[in-house]
C-alpha atoms as a PDB file:
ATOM      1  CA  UNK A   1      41.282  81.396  54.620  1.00  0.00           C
ATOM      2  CA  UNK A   2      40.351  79.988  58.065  1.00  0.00           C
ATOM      3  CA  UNK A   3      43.918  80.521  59.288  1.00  0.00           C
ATOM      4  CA  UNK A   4      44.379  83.983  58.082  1.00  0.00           C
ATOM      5  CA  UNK A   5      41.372  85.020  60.049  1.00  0.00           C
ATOM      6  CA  UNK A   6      42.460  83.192  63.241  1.00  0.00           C
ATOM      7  CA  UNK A   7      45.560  85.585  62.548  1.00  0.00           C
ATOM      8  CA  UNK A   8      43.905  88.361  62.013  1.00  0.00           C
ATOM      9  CA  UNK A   9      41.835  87.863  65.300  1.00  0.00           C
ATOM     10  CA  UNK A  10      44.920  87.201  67.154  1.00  0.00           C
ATOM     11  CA  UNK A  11      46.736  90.659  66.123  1.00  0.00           C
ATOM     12  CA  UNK A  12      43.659  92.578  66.363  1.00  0.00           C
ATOM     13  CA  UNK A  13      43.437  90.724  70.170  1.00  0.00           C
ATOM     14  CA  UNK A  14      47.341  91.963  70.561  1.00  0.00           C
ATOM     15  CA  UNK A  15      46.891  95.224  69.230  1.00  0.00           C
ATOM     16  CA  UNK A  16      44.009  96.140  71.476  1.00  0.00           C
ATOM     17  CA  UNK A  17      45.700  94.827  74.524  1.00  0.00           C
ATOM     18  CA  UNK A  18      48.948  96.893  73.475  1.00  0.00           C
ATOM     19  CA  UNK A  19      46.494 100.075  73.183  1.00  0.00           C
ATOM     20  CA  UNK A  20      45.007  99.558  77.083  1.00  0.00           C
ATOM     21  CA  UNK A  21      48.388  98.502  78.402  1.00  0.00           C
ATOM     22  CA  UNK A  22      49.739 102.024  76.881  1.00  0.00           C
ATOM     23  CA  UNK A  23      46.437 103.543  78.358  1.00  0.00           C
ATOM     24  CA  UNK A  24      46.925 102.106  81.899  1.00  0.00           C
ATOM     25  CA  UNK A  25      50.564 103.544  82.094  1.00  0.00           C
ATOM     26  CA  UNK A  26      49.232 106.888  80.728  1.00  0.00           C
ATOM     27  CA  UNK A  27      46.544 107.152  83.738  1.00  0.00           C
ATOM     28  CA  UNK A  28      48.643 105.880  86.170  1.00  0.00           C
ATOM     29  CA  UNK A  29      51.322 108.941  85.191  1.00  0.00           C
ATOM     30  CA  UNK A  30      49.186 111.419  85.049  1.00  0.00           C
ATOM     31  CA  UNK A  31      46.678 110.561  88.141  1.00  0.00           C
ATOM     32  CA  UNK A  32      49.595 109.422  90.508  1.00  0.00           C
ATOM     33  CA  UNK A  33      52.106 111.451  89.636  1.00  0.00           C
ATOM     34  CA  UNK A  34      55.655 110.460  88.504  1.00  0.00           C
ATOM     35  CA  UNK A  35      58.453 108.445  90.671  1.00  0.00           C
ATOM     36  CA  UNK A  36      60.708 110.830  92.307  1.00  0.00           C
ATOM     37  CA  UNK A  37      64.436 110.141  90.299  1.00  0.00           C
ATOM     38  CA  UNK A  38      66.696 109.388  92.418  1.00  0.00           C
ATOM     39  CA  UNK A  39      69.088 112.246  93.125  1.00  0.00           C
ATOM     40  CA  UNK A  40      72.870 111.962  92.465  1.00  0.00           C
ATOM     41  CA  UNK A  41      74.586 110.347  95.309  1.00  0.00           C
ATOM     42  CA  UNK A  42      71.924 110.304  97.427  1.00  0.00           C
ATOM     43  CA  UNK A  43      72.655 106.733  98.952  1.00  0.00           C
ATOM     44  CA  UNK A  44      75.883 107.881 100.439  1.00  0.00           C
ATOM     45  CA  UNK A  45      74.500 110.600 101.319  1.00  0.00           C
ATOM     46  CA  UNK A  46      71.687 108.439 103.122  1.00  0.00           C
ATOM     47  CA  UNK A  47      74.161 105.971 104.276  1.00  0.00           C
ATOM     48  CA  UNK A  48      76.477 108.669 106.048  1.00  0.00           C
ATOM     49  CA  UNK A  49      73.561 109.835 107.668  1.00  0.00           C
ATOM     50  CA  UNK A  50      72.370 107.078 108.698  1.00  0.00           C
ATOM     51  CA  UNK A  51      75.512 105.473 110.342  1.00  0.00           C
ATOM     52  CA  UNK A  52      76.552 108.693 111.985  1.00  0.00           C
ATOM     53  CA  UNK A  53      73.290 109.130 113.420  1.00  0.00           C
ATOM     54  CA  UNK A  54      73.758 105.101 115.327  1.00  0.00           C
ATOM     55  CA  UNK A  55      76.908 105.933 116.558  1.00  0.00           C
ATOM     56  CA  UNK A  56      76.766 106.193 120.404  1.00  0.00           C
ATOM     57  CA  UNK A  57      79.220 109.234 120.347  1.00  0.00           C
ATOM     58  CA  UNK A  58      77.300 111.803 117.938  1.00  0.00           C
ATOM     59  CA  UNK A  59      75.052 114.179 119.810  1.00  0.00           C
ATOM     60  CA  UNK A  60      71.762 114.686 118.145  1.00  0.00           C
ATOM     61  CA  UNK A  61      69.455 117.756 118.863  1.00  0.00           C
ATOM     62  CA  UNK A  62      66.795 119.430 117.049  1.00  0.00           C
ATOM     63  CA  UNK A  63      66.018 123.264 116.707  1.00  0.00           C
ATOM     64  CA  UNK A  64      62.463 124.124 118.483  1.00  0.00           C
ATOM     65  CA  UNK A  65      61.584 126.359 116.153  1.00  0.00           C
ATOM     66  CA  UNK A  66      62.436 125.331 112.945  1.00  0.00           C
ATOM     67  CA  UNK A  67      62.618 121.310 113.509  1.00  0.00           C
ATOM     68  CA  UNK A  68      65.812 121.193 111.624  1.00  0.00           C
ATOM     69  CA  UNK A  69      67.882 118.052 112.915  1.00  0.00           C
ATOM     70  CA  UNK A  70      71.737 118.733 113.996  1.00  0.00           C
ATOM     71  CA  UNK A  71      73.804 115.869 113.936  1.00  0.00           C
ATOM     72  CA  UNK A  72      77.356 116.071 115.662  1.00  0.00           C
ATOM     73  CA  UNK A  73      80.119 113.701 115.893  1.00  0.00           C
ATOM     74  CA  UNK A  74      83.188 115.403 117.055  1.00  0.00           C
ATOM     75  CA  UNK A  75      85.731 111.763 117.134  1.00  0.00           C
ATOM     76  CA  UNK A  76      85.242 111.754 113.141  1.00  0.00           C
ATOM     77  CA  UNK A  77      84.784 115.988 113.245  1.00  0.00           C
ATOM     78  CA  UNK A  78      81.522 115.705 111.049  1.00  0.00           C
ATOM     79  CA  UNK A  79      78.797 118.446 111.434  1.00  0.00           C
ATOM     80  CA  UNK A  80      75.330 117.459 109.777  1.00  0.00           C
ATOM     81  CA  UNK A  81      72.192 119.634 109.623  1.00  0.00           C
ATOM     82  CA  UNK A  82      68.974 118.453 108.362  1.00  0.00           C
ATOM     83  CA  UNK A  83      66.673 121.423 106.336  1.00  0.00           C
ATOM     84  CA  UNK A  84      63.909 120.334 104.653  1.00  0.00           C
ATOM     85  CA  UNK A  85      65.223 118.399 101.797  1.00  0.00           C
ATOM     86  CA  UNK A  86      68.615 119.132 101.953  1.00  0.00           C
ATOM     87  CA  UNK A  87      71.505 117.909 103.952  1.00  0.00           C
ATOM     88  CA  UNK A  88      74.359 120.064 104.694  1.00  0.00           C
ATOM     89  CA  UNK A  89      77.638 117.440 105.702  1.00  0.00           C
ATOM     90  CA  UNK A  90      80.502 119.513 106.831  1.00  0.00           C
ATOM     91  CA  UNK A  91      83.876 117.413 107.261  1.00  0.00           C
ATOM     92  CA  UNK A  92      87.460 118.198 108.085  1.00  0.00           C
ATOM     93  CA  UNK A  93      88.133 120.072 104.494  1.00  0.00           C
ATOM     94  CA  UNK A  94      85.164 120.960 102.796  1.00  0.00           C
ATOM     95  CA  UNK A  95      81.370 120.987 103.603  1.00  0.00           C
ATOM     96  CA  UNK A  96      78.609 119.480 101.349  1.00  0.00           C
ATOM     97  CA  UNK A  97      75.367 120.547 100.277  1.00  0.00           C
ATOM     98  CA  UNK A  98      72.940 117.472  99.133  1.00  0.00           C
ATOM     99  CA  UNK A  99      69.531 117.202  98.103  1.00  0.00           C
ATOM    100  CA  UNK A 100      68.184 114.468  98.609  1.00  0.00           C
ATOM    101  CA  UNK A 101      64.059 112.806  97.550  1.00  0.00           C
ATOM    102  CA  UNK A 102      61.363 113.230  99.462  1.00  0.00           C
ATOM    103  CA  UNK A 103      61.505 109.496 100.465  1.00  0.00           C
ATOM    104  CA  UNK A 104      65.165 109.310 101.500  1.00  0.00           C
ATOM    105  CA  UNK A 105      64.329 112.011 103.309  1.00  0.00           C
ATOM    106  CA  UNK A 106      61.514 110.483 105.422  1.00  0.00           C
ATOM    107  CA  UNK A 107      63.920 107.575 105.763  1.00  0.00           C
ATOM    108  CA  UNK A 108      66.894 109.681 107.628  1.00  0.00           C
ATOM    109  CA  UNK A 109      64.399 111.289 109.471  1.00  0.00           C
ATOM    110  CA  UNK A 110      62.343 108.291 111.034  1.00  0.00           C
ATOM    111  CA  UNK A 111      66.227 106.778 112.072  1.00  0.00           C
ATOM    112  CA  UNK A 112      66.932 110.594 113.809  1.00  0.00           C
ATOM    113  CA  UNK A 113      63.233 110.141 115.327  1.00  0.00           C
ATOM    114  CA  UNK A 114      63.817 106.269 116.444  1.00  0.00           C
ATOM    115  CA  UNK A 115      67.523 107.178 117.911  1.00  0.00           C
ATOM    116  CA  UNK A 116      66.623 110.043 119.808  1.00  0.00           C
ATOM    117  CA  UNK A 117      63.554 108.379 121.434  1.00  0.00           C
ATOM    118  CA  UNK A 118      66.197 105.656 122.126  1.00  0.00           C
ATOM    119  CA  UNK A 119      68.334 107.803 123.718  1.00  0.00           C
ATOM    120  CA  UNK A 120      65.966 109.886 126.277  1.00  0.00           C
ATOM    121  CA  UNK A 121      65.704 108.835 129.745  1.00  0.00           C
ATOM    122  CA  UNK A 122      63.025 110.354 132.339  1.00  0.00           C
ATOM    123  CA  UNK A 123      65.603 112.873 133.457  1.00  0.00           C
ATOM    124  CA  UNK A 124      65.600 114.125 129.546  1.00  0.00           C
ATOM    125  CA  UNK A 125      62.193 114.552 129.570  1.00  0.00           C
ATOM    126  CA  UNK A 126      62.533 117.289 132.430  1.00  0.00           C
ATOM    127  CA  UNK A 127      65.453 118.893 130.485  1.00  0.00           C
ATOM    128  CA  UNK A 128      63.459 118.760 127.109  1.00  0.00           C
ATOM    129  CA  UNK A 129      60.583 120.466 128.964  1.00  0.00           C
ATOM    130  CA  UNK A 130      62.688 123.347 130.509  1.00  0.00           C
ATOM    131  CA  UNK A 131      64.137 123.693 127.358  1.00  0.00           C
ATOM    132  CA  UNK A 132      60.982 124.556 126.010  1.00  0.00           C
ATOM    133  CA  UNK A 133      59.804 126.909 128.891  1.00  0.00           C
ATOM    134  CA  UNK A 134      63.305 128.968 128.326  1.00  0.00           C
ATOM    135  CA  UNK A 135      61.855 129.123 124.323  1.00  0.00           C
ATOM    136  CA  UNK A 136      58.463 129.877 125.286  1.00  0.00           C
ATOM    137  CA  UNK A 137      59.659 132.887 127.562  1.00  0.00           C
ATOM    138  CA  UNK A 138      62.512 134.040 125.472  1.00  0.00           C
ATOM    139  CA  UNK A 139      59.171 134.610 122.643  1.00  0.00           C
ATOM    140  CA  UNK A 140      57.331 136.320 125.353  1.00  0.00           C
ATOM    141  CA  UNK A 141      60.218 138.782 126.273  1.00  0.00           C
ATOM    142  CA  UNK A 142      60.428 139.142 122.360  1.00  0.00           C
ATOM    143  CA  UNK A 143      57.120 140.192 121.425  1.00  0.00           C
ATOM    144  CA  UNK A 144      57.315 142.580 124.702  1.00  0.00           C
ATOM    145  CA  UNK A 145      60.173 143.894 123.413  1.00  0.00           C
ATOM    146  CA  UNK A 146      58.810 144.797 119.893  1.00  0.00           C
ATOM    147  CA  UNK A 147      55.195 145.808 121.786  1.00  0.00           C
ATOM    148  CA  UNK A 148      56.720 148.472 123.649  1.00  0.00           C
ATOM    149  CA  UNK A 149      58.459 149.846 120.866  1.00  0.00           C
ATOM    150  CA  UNK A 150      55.476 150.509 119.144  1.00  0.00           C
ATOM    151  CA  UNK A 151      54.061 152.206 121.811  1.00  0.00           C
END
C-alpha cells in the first residue's frame, strides 16, 4: 500500500511537471513569437554573398535613396542587388531571385556595412559627400520642376 502511493505521488509529480513544461513552450510561442524557418537555400545564398562581397575586386555601392546594396564583380561576371529581404544574383546564364530570413539578412548586411567602411579612405569621404550634394540638388531641381507645372 505504502509503495503504490509513493507511485502514485511520483506520476502525479511527473504529470504536473509535463503540464507546466507544455505550458512554458505554449507562452514562450505565443509571447515571443515563432523562429523564423529557415528559407530554402538560403546558406548558399548567404555564403555567395558573403564571399563576393570580401573579394578585393567587387565594387560595392549603395543607392541613396532607397539603401539597396549593389554588389559587382565583373572577373566572375556576377551582379548582386540587395532589396529588403530578397537577393537578386544574376550570373553568366540565368539570374536568381532569393529570399532570404530576416536574420541572414542582417548578417549579409553588417559584412556589406563592415567592408565598405573598410574600404573608404578620407578622399572617399569627399566623394561620398558630393555624391550626396549632386542627390540633394537633383531633388531640388525635381520638386521645381513639378512646382512650376502646377503653377
Amino acid at each position: 500500500m505504502v509503495k503504490i502511493k509513493i507511485m502514485l505521488k511520483k506520476l502525479r509529480h511527473d504529470f504536473r511537471r509535463l503540464n507546466q513544461k507544455f505550458a512554458i513552450n505554449v507562452c514562450r510561442s505565443v509571447f515571443y513569437g515563432r523562429k523564423e524557418p529557415r528559407v530554402k537555400n538560403e546558406a548558399q545564398v548567404i555564403s555567395i554573398c558573403k564571399n563576393v562581397i570580401r573579394m578585393v575586386d567587387s565594387s560595392l555601392s549603395i543607392s541613396p535613396i532607397t539603401a539597396n546594396r549593389i554588389l559587382i564583380n565583373k572577373r566572375l561576371k556576377i551582379k548582386i542587388s540587395i532589396k529588403n529581404e530578397i537577393i537578386h544574383i544574376q550570373g553568366e546564364s540565368f539570374p536568381y531571385k532569393n529570399c532570404i530570413s530576416k536574420k541572414g539578412l542582417e548578417f549579409v548586411l553588417s559584412v556589406f556595412d563592415n567592408e565598405l567602411e573598410s574600404r573608404i579612405n578620407v578622399d572617399d569621404v569627399d566623394i561620398e559627400s558630393t555624391l550626396s550634394n549632386y542627390v540633394v540638388n537633383s531633388l531640388k531641381t525635381i520638386l521645381k520642376q513639378i512646382q512650376n507645372d502646377e503653377i
